[in-house]
C-alpha atoms as a PDB file:
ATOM      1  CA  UNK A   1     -14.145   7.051  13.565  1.00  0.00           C
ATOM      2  CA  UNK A   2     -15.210   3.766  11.904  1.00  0.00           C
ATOM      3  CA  UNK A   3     -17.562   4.609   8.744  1.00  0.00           C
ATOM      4  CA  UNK A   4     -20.011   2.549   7.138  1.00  0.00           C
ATOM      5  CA  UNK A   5     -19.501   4.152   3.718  1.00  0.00           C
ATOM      6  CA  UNK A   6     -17.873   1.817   0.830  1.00  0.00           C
ATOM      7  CA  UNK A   7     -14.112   3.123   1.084  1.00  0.00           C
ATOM      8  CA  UNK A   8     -13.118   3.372  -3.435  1.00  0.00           C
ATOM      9  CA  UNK A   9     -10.066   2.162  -2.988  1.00  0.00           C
ATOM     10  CA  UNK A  10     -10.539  -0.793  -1.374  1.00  0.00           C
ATOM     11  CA  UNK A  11     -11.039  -1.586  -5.183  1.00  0.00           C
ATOM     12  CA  UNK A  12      -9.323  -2.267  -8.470  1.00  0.00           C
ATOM     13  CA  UNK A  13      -9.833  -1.018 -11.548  1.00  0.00           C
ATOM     14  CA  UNK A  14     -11.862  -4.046 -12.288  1.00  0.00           C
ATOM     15  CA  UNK A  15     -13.322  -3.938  -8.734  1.00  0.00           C
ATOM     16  CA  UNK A  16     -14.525  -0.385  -9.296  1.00  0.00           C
ATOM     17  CA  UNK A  17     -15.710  -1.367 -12.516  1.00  0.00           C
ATOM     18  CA  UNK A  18     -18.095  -3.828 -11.256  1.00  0.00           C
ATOM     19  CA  UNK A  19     -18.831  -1.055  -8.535  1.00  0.00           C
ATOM     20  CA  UNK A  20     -20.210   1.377 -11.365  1.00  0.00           C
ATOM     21  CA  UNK A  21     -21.930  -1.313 -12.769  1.00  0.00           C
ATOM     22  CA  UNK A  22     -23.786  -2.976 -10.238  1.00  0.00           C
ATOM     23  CA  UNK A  23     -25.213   0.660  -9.150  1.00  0.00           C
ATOM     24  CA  UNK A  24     -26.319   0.842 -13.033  1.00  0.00           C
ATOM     25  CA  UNK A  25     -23.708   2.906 -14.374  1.00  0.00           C
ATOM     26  CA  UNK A  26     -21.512   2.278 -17.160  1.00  0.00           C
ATOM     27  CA  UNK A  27     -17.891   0.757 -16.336  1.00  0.00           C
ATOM     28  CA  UNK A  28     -15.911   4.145 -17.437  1.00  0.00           C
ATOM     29  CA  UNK A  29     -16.851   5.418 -14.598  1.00  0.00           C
ATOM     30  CA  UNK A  30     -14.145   3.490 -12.844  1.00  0.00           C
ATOM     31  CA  UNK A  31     -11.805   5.175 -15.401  1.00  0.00           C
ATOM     32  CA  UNK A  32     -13.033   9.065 -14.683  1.00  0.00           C
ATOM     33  CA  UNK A  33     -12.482   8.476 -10.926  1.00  0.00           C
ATOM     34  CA  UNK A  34      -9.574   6.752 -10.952  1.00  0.00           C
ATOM     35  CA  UNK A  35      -8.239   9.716 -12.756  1.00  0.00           C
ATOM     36  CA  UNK A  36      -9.793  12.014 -10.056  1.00  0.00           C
ATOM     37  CA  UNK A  37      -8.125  10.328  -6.837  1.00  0.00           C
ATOM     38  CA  UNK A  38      -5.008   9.012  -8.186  1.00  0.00           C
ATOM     39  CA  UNK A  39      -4.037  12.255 -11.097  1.00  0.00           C
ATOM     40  CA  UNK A  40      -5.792  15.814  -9.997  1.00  0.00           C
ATOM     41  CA  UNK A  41      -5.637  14.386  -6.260  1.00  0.00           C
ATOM     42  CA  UNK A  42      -9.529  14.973  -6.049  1.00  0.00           C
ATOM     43  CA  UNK A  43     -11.419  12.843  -3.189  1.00  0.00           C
ATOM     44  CA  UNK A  44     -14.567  15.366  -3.189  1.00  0.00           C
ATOM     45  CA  UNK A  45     -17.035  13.560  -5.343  1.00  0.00           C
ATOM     46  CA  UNK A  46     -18.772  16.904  -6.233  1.00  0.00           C
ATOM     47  CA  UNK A  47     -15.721  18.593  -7.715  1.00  0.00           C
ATOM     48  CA  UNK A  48     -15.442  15.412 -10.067  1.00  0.00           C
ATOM     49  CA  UNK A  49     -17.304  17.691 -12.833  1.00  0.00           C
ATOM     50  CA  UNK A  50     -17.223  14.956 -15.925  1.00  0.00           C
ATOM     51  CA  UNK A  51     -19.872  12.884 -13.539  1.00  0.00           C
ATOM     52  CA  UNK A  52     -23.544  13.302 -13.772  1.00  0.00           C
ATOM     53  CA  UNK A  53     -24.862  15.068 -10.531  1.00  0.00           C
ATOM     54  CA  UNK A  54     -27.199  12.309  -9.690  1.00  0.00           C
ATOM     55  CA  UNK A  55     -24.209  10.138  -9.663  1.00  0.00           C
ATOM     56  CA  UNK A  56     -22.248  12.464  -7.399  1.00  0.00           C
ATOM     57  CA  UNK A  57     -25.179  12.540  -5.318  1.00  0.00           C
ATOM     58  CA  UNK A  58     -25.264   8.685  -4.913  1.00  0.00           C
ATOM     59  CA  UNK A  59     -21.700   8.316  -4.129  1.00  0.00           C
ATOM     60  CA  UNK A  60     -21.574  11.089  -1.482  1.00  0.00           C
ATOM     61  CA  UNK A  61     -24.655   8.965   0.382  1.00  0.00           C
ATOM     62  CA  UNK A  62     -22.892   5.844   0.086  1.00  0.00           C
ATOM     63  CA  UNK A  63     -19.082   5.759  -0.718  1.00  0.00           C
ATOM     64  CA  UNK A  64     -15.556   8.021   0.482  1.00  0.00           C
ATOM     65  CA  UNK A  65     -12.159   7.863  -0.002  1.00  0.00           C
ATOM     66  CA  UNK A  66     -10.916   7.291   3.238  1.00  0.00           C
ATOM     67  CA  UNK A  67      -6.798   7.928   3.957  1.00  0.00           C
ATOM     68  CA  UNK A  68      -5.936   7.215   7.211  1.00  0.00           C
ATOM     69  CA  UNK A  69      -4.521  10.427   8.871  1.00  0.00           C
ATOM     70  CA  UNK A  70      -1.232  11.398   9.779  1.00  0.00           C
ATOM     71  CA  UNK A  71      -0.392  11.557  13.419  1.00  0.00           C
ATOM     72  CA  UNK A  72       3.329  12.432  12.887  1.00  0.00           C
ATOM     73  CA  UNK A  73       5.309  13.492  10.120  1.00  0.00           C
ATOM     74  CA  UNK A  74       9.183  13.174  10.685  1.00  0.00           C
ATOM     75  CA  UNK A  75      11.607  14.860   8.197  1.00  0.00           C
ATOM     76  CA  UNK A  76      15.473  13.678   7.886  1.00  0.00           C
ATOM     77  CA  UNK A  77      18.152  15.764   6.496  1.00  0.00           C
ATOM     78  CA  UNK A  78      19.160  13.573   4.005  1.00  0.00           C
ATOM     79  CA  UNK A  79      15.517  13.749   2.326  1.00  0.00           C
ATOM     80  CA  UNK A  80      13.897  10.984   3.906  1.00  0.00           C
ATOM     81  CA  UNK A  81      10.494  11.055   5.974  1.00  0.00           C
ATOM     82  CA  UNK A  82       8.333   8.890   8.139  1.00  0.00           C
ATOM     83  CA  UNK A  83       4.589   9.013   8.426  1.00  0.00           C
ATOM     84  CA  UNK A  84       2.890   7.571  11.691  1.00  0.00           C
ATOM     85  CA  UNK A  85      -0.529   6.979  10.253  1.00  0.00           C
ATOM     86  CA  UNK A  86      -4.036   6.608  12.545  1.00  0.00           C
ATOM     87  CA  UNK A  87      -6.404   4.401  11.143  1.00  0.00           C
ATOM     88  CA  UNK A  88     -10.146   4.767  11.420  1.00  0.00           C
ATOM     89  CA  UNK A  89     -10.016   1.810  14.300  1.00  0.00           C
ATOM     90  CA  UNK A  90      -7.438   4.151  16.383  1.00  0.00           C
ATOM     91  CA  UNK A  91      -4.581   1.777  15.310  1.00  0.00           C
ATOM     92  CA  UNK A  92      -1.332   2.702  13.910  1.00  0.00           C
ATOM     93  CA  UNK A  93       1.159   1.955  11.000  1.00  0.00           C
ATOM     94  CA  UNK A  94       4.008   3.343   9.643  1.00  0.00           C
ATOM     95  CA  UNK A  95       5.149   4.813   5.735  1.00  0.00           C
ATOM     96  CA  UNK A  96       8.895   6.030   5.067  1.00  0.00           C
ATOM     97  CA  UNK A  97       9.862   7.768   2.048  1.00  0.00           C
ATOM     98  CA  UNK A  98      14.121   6.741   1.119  1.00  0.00           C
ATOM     99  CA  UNK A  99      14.886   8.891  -1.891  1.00  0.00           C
ATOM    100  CA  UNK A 100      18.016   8.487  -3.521  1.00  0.00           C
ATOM    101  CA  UNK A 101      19.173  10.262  -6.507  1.00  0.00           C
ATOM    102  CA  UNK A 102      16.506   9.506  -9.142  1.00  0.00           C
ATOM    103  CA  UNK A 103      14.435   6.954  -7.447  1.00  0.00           C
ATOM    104  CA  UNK A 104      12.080   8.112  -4.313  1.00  0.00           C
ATOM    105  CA  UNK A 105      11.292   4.945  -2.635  1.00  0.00           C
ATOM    106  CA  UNK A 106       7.781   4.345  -0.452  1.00  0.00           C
ATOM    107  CA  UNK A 107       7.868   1.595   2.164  1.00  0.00           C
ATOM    108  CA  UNK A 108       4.478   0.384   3.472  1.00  0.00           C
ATOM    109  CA  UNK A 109       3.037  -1.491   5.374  1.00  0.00           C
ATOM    110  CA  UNK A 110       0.701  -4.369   5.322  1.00  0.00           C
ATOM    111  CA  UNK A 111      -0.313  -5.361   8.867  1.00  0.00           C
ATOM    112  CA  UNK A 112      -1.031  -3.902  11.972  1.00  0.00           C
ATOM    113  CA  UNK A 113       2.075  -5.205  14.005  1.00  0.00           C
ATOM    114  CA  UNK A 114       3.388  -8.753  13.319  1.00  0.00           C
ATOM    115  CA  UNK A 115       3.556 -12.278  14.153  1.00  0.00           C
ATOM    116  CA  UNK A 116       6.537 -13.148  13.146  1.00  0.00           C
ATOM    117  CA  UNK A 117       8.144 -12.594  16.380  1.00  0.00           C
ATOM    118  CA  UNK A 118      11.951 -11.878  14.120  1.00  0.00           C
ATOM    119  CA  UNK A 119      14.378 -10.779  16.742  1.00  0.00           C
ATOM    120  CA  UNK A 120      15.865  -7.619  15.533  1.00  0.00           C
ATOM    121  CA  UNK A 121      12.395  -5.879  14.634  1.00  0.00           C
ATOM    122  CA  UNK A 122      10.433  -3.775  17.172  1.00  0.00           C
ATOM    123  CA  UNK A 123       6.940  -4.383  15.128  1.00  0.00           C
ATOM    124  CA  UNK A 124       7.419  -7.879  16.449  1.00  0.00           C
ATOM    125  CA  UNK A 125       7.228  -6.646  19.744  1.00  0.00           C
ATOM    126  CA  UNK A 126       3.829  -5.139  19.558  1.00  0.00           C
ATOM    127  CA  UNK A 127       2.509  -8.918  18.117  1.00  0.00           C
ATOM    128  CA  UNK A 128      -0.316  -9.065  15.417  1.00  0.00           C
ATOM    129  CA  UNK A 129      -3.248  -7.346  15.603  1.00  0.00           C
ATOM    130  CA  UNK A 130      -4.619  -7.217  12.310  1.00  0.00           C
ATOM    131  CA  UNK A 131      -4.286  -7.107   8.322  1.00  0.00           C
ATOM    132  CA  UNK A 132      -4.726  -3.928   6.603  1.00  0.00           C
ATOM    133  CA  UNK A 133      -7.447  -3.671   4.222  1.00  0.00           C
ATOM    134  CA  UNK A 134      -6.658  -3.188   0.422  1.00  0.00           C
ATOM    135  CA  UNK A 135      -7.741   0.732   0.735  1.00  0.00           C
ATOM    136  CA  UNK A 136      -5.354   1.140   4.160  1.00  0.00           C
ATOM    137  CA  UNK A 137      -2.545   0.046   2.065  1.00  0.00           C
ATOM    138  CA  UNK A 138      -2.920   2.007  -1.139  1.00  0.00           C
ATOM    139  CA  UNK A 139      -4.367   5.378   1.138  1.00  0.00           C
ATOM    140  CA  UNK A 140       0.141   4.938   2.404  1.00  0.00           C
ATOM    141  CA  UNK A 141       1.092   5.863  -0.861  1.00  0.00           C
ATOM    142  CA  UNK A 142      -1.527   8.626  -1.623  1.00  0.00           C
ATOM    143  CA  UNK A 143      -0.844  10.061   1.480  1.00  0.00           C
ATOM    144  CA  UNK A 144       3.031  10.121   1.265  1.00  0.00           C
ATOM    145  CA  UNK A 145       2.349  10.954  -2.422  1.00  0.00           C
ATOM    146  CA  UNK A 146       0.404  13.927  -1.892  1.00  0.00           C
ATOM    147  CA  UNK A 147       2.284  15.498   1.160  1.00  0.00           C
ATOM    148  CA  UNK A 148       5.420  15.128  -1.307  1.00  0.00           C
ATOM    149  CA  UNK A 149       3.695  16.915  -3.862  1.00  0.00           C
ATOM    150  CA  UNK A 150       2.862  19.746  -1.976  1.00  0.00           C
ATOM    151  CA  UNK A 151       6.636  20.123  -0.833  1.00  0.00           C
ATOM    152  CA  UNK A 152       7.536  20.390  -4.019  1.00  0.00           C
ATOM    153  CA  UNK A 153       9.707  17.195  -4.059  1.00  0.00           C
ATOM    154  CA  UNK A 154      11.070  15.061  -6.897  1.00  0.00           C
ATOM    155  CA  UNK A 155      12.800  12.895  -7.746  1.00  0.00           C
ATOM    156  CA  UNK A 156      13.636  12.652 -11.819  1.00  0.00           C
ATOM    157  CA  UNK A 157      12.607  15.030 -14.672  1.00  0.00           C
ATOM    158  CA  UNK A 158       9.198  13.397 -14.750  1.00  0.00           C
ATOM    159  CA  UNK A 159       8.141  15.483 -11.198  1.00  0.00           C
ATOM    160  CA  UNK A 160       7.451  12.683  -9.614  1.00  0.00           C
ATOM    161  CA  UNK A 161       7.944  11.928  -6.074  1.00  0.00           C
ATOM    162  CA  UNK A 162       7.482   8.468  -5.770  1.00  0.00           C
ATOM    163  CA  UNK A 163       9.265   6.066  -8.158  1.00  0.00           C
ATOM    164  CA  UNK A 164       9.020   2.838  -6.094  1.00  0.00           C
ATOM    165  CA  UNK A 165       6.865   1.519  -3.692  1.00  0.00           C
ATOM    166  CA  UNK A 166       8.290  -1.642  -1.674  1.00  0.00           C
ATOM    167  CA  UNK A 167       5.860  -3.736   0.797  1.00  0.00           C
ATOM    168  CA  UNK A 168       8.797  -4.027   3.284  1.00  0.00           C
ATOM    169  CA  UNK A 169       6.817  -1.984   6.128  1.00  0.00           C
ATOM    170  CA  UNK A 170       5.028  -3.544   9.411  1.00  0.00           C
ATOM    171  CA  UNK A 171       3.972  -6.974   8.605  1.00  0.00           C
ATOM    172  CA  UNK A 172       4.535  -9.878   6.283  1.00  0.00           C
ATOM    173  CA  UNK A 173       2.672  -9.175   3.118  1.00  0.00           C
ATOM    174  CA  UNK A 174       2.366 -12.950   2.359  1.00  0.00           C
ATOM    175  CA  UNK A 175       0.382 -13.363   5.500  1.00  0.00           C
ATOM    176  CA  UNK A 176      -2.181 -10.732   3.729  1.00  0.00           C
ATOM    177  CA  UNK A 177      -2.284 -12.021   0.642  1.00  0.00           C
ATOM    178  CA  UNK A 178      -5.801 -11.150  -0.732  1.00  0.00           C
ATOM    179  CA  UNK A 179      -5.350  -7.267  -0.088  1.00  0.00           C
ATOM    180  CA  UNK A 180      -1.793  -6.626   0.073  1.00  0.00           C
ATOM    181  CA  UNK A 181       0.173  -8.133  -3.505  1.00  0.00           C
ATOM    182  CA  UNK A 182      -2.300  -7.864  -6.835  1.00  0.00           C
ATOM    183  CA  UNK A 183      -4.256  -4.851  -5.141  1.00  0.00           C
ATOM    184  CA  UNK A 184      -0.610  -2.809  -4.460  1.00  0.00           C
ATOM    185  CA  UNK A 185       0.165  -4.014  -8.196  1.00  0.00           C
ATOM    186  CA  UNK A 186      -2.899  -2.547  -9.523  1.00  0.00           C
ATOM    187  CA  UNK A 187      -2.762   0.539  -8.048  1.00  0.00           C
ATOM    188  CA  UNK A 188       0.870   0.872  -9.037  1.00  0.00           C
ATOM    189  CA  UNK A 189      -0.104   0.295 -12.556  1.00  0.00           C
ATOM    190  CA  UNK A 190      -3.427   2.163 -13.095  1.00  0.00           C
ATOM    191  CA  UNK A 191      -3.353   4.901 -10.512  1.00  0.00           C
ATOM    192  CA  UNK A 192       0.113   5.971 -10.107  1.00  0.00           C
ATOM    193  CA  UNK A 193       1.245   4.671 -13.427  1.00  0.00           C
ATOM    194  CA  UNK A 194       4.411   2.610 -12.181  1.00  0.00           C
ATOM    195  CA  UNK A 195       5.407  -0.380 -13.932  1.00  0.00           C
ATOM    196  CA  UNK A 196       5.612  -3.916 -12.259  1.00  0.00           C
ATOM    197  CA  UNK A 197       9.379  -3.896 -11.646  1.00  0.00           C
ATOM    198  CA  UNK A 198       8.667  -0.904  -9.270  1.00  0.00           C
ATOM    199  CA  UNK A 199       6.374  -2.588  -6.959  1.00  0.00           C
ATOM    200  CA  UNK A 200       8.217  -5.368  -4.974  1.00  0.00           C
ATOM    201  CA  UNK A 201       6.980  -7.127  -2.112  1.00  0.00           C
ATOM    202  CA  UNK A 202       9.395  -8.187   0.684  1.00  0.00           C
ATOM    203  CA  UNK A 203       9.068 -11.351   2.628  1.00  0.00           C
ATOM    204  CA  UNK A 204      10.855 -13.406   5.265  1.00  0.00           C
ATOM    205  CA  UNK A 205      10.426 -16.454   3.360  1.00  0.00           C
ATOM    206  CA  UNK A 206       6.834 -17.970   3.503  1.00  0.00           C
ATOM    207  CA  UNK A 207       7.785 -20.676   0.675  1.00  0.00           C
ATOM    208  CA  UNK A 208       4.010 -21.440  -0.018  1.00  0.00           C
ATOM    209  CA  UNK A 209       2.759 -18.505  -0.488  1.00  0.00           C
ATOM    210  CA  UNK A 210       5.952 -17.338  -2.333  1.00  0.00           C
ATOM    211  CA  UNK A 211       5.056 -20.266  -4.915  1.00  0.00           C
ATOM    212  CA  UNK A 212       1.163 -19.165  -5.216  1.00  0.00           C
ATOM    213  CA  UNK A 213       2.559 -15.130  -6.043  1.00  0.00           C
ATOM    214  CA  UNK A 214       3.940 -16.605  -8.678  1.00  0.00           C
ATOM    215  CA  UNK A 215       1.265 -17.799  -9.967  1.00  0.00           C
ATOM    216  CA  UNK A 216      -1.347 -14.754  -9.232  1.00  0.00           C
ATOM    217  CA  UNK A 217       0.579 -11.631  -9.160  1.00  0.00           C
ATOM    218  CA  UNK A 218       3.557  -9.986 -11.507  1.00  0.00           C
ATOM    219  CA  UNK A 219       5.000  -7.718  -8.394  1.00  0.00           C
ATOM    220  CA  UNK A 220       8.840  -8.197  -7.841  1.00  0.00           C
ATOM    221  CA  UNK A 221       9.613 -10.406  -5.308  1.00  0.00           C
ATOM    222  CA  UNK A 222      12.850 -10.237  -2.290  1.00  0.00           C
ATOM    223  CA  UNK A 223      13.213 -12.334   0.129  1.00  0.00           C
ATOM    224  CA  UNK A 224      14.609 -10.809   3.244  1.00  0.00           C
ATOM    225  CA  UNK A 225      17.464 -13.862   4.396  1.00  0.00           C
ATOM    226  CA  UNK A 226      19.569 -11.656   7.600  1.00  0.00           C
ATOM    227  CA  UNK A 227      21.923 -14.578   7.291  1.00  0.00           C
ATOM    228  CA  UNK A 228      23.888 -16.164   5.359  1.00  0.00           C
ATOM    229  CA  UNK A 229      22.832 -19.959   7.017  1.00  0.00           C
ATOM    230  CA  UNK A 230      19.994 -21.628   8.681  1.00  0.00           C
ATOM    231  CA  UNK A 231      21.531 -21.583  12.434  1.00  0.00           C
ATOM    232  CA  UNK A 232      21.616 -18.012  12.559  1.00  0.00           C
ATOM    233  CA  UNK A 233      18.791 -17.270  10.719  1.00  0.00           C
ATOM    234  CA  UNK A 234      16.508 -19.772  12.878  1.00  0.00           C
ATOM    235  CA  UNK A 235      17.543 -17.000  16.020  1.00  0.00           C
ATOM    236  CA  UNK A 236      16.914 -13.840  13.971  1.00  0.00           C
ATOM    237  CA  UNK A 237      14.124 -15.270  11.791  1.00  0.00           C
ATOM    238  CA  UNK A 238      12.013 -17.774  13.917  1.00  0.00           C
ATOM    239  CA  UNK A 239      10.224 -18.931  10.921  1.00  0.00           C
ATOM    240  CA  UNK A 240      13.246 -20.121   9.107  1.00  0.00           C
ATOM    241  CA  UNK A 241      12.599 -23.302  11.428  1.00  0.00           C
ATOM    242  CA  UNK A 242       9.796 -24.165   9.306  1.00  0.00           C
ATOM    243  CA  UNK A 243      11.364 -22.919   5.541  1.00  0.00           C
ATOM    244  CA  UNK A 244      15.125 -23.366   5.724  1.00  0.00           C
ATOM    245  CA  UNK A 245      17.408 -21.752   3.568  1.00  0.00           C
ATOM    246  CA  UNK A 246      18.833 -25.787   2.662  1.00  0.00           C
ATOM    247  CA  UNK A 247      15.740 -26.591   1.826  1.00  0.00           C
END
């Protein structure tokens, strides 16, 4: 069900920051509950000990951290798994976990279907319904993150399970651009500790918006082509007719 309570990460670090502030507490508080969601996998604002009780009061009246929930949870032999996730609006979006050797790679998602209408996809075929919020994308990877956890799966000498996390899901991430690039970035870097070269967004080749992540965000960037020239590509990729490859 749909909640009116302000959903934590939906924000930054800075965003949290300026939370903490504008409710009269000091801006380390972003730091101490960062630490709580995204380290010691902690979401119940009482057991978050190193905050003041009138503080964990507040935020249980008025704030969550709200993952969506997992409606299915399929497990490959060769390691790999797929979350079906339920949103609080009853829609649904999809995570998959692709390890291989040392690296454990998380795809997510960034819309709710797509309207991109490429001919090979089946996301296409459900159309666009909607962008995910900031907090529905980074609630993918604590999900995934957490259920891989508590299997007991790794993938390098550091016990992590996720190594990489690749906006190549349901959607175009380009077409989301205020809550799918710097947010993912963020997160990568301040909650889950990954560096910039391990958060890469995929696109289909939205040349405008390609040129303003440039200029905003520090996330690797692929471009996904499915052909090798523009005839093809304009009958798997509709929206080559509008950014050829020549061009």
């Amino acid at each position: 069900m749909a909640s009116d309570k302000i959903n934590l990460l939906d924000f930054d670090r800075q965003g949290l920051e300026n939370f903490f502030a504008d409710i009269g507490e000091k801006p380390f508080r972003a730091r101490q509950v960062l630490q709580w969601i995204y380290q010691r996998s902690v979401d119940d604002f009482d057991a978050m000990s190193d905050l003041s009780k009138a503080l964990r009061a507040r935020l249980l009246d008025t704030a969550e951290v709200r993952l969506p929930e997992i409606a299915l949870d399929q497990k490959s032999d060769d390691g790999s798994r797929k979350w079906l996730l339920q949103l609080t609006d009853g829609n649904c979006i999809e995570a998959v976990y692709i390890p291989a050797g040392e690296r454990g790679t998380l795809c997510v998602s960034s819309q709710v279907g797509c309207g991109l209408n490429c001919s090979f996809c089946s996301t296409a075929q459900q159309g666009f319904n909607r962008n995910l919020t900031t907090g529905e994308i980074i609630g993918q990877v604590l999900v995934a993150s957490r259920q891989l956890t508590a299997d007991g799966i790794s993938c390098n000498e550091n016990g992590r399970a996720i190594s990489n996390v690749v906006m190549m899901g349901m959607g175009e991430p380009l077409l989301n651009f205020d809550n799918a690039p710097q947010p993912c970035a963020d997160a990568g870097r301040s909650g889950f500790r990954l560096s910039k070269r391990r958060v890469t967004l995929s696109t289909s080749g939205l040349v405008p918006e390609m040129d303003r992540l440039r200029e905003a965000c520090d996330v690797a960037l692929a471009v996904s082509l499915h052909a090798p020239e523009d005839a093809l590509r304009d009958e798997l990729v509709p929206i080559n007719r509008k950014y050829r490859l020549r061009n």
